[in-house]
PDB file of N, CA and C in Angstrom:
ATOM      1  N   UNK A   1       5.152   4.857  11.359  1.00  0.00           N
ATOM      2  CA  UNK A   1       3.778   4.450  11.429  1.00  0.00           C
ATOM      3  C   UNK A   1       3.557   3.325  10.414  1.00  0.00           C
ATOM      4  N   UNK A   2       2.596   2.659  10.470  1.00  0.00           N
ATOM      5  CA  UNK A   2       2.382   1.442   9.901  1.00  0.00           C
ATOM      6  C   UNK A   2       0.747   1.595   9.052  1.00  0.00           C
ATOM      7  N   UNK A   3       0.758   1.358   8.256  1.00  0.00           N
ATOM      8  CA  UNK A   3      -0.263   1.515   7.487  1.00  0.00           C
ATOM      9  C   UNK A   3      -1.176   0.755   6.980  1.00  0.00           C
ATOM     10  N   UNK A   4      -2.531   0.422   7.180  1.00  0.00           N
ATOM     11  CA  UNK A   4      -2.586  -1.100   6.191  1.00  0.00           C
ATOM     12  C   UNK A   4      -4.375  -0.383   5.601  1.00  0.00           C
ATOM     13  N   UNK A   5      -4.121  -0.967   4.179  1.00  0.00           N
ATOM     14  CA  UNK A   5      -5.042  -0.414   3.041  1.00  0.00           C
ATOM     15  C   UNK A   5      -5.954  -1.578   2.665  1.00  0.00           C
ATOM     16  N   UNK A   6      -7.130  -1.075   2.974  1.00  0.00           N
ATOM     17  CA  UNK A   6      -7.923  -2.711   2.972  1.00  0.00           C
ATOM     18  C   UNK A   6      -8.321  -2.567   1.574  1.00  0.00           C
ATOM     19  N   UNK A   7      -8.535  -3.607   0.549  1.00  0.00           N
ATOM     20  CA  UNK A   7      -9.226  -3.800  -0.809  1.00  0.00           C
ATOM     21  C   UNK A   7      -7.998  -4.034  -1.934  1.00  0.00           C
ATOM     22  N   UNK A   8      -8.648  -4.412  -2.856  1.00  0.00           N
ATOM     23  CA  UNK A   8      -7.758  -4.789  -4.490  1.00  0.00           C
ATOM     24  C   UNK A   8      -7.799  -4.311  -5.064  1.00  0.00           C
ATOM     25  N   UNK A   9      -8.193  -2.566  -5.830  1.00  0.00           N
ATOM     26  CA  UNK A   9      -8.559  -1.976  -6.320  1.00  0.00           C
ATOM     27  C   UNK A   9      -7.207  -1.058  -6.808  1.00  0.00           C
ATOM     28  N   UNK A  10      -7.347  -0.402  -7.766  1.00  0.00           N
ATOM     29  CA  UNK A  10      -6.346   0.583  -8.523  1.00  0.00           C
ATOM     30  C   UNK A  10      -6.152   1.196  -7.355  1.00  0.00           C
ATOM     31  N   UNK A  11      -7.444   2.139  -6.804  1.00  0.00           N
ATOM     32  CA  UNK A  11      -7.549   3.216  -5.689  1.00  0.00           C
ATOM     33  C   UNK A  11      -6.320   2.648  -4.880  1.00  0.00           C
ATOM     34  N   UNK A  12      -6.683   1.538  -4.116  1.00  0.00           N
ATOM     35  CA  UNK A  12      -6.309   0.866  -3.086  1.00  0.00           C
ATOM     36  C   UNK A  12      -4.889   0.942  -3.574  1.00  0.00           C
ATOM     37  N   UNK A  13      -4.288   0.725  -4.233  1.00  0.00           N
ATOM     38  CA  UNK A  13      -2.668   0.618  -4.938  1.00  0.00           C
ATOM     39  C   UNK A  13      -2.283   1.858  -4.926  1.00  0.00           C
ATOM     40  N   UNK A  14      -3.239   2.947  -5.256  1.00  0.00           N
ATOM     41  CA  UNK A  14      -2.557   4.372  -5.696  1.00  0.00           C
ATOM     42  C   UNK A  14      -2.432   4.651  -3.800  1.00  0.00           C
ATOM     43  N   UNK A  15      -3.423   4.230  -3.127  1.00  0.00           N
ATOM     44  CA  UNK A  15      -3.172   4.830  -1.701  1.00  0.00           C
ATOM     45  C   UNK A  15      -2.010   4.362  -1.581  1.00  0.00           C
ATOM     46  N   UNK A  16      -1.354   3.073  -1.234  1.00  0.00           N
ATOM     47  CA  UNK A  16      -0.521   2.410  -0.730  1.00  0.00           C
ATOM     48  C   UNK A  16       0.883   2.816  -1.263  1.00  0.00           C
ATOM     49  N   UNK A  17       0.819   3.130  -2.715  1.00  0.00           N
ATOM     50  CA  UNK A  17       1.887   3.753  -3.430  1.00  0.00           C
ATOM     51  C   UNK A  17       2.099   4.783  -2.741  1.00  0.00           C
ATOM     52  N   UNK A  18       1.302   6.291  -2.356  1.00  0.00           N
ATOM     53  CA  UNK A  18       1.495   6.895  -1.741  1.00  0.00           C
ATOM     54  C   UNK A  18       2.029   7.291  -0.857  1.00  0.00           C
ATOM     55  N   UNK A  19       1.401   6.345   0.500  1.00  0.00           N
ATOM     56  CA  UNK A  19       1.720   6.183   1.842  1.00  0.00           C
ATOM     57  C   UNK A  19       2.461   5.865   1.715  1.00  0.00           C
ATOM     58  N   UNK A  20       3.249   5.019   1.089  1.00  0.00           N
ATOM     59  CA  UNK A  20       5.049   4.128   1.205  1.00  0.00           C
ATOM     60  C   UNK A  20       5.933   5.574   0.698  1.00  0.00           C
ATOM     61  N   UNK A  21       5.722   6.359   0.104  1.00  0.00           N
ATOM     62  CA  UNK A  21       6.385   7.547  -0.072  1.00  0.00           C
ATOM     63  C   UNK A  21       6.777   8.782   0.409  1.00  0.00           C
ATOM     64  N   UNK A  22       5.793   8.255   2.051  1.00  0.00           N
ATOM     65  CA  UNK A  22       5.976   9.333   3.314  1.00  0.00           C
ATOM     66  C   UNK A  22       6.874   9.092   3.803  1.00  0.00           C
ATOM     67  N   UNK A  23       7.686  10.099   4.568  1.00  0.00           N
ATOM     68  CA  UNK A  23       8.206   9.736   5.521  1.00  0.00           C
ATOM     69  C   UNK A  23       8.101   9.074   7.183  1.00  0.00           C
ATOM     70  N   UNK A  24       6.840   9.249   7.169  1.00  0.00           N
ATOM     71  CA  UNK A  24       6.542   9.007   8.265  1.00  0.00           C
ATOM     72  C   UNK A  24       6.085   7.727   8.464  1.00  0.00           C
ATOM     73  N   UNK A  25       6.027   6.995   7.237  1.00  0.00           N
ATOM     74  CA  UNK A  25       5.280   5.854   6.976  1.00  0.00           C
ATOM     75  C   UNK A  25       6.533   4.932   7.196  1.00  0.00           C
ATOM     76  N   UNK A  26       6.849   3.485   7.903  1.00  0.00           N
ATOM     77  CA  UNK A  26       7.392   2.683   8.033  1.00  0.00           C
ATOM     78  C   UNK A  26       7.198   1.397   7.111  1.00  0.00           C
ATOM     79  N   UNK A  27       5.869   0.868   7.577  1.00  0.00           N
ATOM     80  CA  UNK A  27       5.029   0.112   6.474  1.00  0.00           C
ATOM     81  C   UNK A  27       3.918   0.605   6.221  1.00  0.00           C
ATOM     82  N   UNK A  28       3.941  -0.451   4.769  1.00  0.00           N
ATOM     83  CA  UNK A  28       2.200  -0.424   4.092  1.00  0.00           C
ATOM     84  C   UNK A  28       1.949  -1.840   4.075  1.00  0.00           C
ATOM     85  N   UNK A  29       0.686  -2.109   4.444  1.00  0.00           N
ATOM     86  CA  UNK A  29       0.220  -3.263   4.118  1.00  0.00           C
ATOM     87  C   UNK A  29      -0.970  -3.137   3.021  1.00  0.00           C
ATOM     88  N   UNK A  30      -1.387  -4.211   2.603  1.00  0.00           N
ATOM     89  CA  UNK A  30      -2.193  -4.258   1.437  1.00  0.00           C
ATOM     90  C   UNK A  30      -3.617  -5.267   1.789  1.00  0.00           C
ATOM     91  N   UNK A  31      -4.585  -5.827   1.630  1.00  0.00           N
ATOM     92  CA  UNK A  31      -5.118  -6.700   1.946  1.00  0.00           C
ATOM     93  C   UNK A  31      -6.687  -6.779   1.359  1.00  0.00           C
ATOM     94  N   UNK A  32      -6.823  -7.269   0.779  1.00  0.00           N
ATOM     95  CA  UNK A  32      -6.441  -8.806   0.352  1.00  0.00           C
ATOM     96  C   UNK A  32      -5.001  -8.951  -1.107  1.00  0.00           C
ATOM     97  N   UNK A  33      -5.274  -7.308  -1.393  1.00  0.00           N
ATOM     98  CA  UNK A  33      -3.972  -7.078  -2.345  1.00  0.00           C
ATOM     99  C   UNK A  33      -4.421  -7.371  -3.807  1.00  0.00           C
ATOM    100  N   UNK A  34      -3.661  -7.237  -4.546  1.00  0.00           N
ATOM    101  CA  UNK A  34      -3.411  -7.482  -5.928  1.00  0.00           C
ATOM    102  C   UNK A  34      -2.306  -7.829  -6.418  1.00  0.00           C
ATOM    103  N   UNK A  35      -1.776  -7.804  -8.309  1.00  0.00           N
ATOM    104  CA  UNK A  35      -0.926  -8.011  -8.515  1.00  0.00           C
ATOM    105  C   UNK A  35      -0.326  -6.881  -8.608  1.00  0.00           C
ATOM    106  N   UNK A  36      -0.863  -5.658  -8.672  1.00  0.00           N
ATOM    107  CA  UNK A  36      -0.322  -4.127  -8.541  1.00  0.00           C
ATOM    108  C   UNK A  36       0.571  -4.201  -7.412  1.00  0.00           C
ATOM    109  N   UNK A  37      -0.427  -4.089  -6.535  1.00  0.00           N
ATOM    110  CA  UNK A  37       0.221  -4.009  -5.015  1.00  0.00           C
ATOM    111  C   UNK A  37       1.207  -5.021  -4.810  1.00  0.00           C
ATOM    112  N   UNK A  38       1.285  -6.299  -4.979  1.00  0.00           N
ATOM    113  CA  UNK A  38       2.601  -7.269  -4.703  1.00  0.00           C
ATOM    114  C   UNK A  38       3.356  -6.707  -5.069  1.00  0.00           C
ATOM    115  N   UNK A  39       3.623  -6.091  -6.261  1.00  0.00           N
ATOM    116  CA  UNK A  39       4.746  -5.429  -6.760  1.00  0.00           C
ATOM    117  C   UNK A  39       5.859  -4.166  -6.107  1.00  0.00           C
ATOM    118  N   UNK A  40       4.955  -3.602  -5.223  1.00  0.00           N
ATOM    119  CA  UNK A  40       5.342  -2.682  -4.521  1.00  0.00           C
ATOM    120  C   UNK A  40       5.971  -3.387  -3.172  1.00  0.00           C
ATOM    121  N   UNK A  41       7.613  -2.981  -2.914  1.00  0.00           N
ATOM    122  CA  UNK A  41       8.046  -3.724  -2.419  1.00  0.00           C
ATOM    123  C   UNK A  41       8.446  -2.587  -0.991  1.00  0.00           C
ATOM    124  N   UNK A  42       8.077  -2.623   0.388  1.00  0.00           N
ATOM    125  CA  UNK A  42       8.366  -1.483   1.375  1.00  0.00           C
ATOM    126  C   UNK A  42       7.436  -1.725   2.150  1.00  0.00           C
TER     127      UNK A  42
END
């Protein structure tokens, strides 16, 4: 499954961190993103 996390926010990073740690999860997207989130590479 493909995921995409709308906003720039810590929240928004802790979701995305998350979701990339499922299995079921393929991608995460981020959007508009941060420098948190760039960092997270999956």
């Amino acid at each position: 499954m493909k995921v995409l996390v709308i906003g720039g926010g810590g929240r928004e990073h802790a979701l995305a961190w998350k979701a990339s740690q499922s299995i079921g999860v393929t991608d995460v997207f981020v959007a508009p993103g941060n420098a948190g989130t760039a960092t997270e590479a999956g």
